[in-house]
N, C-alpha and C. Protein backbone atom coordinates (compact mmCIF):
# COMPACT_ATOMS: atom_id res chain seq x y z
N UNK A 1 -0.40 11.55 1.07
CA UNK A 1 0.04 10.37 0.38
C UNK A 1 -0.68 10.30 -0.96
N UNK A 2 0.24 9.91 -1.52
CA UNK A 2 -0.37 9.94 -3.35
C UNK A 2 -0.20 8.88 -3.65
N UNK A 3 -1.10 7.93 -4.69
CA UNK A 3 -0.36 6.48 -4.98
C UNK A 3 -1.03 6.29 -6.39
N UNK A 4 -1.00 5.62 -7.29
CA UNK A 4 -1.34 4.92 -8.77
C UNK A 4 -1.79 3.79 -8.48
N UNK A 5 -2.46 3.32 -9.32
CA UNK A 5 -2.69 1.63 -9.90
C UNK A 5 -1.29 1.25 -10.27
N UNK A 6 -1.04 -0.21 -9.70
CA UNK A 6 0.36 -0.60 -9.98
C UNK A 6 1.45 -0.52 -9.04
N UNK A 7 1.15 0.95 -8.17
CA UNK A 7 2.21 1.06 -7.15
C UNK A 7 2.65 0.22 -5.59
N UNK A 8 3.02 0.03 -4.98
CA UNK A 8 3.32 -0.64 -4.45
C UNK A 8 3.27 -0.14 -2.67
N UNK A 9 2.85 -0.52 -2.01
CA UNK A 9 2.59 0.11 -0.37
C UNK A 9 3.35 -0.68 0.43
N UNK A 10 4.16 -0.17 0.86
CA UNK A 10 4.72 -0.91 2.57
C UNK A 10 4.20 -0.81 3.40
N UNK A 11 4.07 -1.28 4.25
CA UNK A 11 3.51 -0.96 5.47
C UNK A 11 4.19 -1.73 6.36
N UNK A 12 4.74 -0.77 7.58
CA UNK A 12 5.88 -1.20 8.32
C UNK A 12 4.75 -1.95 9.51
N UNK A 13 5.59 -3.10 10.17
CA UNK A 13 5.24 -3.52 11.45
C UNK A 13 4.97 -2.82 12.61
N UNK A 14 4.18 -2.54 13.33
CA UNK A 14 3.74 -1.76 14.21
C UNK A 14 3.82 -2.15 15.86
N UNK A 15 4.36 -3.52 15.74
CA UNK A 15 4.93 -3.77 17.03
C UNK A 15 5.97 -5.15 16.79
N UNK A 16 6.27 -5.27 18.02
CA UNK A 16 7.17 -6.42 18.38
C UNK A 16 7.12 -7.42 17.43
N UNK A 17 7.57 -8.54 16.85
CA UNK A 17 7.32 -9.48 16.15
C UNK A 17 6.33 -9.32 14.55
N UNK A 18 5.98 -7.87 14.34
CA UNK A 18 4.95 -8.14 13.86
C UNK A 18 5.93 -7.50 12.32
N UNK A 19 6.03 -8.02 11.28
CA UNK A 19 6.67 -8.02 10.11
C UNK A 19 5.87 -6.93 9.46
N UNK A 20 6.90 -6.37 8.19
CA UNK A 20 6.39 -5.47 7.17
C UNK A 20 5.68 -6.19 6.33
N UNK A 21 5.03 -5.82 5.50
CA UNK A 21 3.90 -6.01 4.99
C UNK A 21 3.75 -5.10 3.58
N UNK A 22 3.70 -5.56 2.33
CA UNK A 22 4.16 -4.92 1.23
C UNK A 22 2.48 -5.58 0.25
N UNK A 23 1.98 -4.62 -0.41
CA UNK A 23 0.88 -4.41 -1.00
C UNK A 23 0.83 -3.91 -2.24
N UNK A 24 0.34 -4.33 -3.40
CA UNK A 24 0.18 -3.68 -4.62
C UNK A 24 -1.51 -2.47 -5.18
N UNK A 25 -1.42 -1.86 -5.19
CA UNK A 25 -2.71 -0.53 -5.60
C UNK A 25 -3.55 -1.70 -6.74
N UNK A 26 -4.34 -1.74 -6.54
CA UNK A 26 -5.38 -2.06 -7.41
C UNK A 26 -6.18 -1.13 -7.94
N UNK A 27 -6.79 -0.63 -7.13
CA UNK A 27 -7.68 0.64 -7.45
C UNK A 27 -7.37 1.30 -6.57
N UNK A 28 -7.42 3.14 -7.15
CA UNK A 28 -7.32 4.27 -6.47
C UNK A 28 -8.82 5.10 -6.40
N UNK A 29 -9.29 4.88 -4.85
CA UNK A 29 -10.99 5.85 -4.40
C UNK A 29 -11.02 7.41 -4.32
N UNK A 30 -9.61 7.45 -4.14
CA UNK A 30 -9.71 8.85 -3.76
C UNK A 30 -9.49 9.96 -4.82
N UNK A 31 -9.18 11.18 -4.40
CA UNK A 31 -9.17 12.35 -5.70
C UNK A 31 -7.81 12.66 -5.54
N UNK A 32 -7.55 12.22 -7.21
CA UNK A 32 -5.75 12.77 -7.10
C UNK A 32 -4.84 11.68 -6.68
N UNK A 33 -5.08 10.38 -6.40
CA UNK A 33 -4.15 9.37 -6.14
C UNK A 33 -4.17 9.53 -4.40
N UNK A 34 -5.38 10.19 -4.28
CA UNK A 34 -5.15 10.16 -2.74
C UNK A 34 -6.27 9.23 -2.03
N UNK A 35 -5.69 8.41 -0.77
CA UNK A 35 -7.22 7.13 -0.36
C UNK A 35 -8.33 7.53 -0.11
N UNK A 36 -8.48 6.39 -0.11
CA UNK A 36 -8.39 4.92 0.02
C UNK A 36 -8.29 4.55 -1.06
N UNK A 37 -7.22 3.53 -0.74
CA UNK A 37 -7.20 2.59 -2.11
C UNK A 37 -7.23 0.99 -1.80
N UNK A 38 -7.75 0.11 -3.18
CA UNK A 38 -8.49 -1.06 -3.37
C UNK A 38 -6.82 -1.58 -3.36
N UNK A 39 -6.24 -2.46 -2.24
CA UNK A 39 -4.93 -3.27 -2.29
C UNK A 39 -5.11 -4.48 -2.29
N UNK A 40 -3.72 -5.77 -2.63
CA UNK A 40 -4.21 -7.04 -2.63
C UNK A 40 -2.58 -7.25 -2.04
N UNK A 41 -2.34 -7.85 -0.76
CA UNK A 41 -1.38 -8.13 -0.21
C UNK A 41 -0.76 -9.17 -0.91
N UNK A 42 0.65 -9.31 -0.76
CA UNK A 42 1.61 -10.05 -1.68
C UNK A 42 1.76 -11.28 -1.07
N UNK A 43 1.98 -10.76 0.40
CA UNK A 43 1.87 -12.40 1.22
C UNK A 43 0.39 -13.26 1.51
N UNK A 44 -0.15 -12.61 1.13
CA UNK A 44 -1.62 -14.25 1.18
C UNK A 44 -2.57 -13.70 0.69
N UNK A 45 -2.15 -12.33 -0.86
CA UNK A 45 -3.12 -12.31 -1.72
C UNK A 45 -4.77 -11.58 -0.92
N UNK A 46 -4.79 -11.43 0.30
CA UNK A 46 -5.64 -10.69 0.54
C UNK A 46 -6.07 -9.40 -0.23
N UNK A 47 -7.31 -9.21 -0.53
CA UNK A 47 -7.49 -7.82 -1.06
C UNK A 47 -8.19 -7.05 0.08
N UNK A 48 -8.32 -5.73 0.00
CA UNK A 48 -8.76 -5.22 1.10
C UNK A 48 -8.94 -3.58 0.75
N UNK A 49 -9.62 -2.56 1.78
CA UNK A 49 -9.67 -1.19 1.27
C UNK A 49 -8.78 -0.63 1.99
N UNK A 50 -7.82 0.33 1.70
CA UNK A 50 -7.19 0.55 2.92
C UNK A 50 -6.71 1.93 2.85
N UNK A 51 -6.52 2.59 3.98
CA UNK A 51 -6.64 4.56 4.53
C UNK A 51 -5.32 4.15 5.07
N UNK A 52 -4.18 4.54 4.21
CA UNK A 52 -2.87 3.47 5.05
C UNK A 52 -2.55 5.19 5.79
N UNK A 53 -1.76 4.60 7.13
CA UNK A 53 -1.32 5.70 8.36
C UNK A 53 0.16 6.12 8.11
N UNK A 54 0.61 7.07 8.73
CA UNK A 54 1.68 7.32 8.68
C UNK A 54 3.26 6.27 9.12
N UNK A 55 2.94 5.10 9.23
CA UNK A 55 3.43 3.97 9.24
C UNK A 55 3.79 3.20 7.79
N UNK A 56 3.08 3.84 6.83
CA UNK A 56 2.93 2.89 4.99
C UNK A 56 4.13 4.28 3.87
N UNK A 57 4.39 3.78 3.40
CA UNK A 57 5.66 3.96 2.78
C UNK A 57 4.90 3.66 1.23
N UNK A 58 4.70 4.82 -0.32
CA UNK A 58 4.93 4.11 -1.36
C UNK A 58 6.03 4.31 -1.84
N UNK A 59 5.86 3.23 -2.45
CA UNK A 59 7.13 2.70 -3.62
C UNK A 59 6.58 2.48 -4.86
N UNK A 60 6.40 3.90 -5.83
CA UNK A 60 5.84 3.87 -7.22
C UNK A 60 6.57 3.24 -8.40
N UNK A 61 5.25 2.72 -8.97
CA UNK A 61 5.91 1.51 -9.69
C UNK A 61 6.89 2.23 -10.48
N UNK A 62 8.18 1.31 -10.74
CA UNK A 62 8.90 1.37 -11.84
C UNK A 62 10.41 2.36 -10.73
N UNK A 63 9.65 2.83 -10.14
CA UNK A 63 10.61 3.40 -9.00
C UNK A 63 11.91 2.70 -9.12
N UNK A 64 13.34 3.32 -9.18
CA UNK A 64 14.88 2.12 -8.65
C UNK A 64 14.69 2.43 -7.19
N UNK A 65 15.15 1.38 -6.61
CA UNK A 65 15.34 1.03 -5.07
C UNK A 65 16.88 1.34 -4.45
């Protein structure tokens, strides 16, 4: 997984009831755009470090959908 400052992380629900979850890159720790990276969640602004799993999806900025 490769990601930028700016880009954008999904991260799918991992069980029953439990909703996707969409994140913006703040800072990139790793070498090459690779994690951990410094995120701040969209739904309640949490920031956090995160080693996202094969469950997280990016969506680089500027990307069409």
């Amino acid at each position: 997984m490769q990601a930028r400052v700016g880009d954008k992380l999904l991260v799918h629900g991992r069980t029953v009831g439990q909703h996707d979850r969409t994140a913006q890159v703040l800072e990139v720790k790793g070498e090459n755009g690779a994690p951990p990276y410094k995120v701040k969640f969209d739904d309640d602004g949490h920031e956090a470090l995160m080693s996202p799993g094969p469950d997280t999806v990016v969506r680089h900025h500027g990307e069409q959908r």
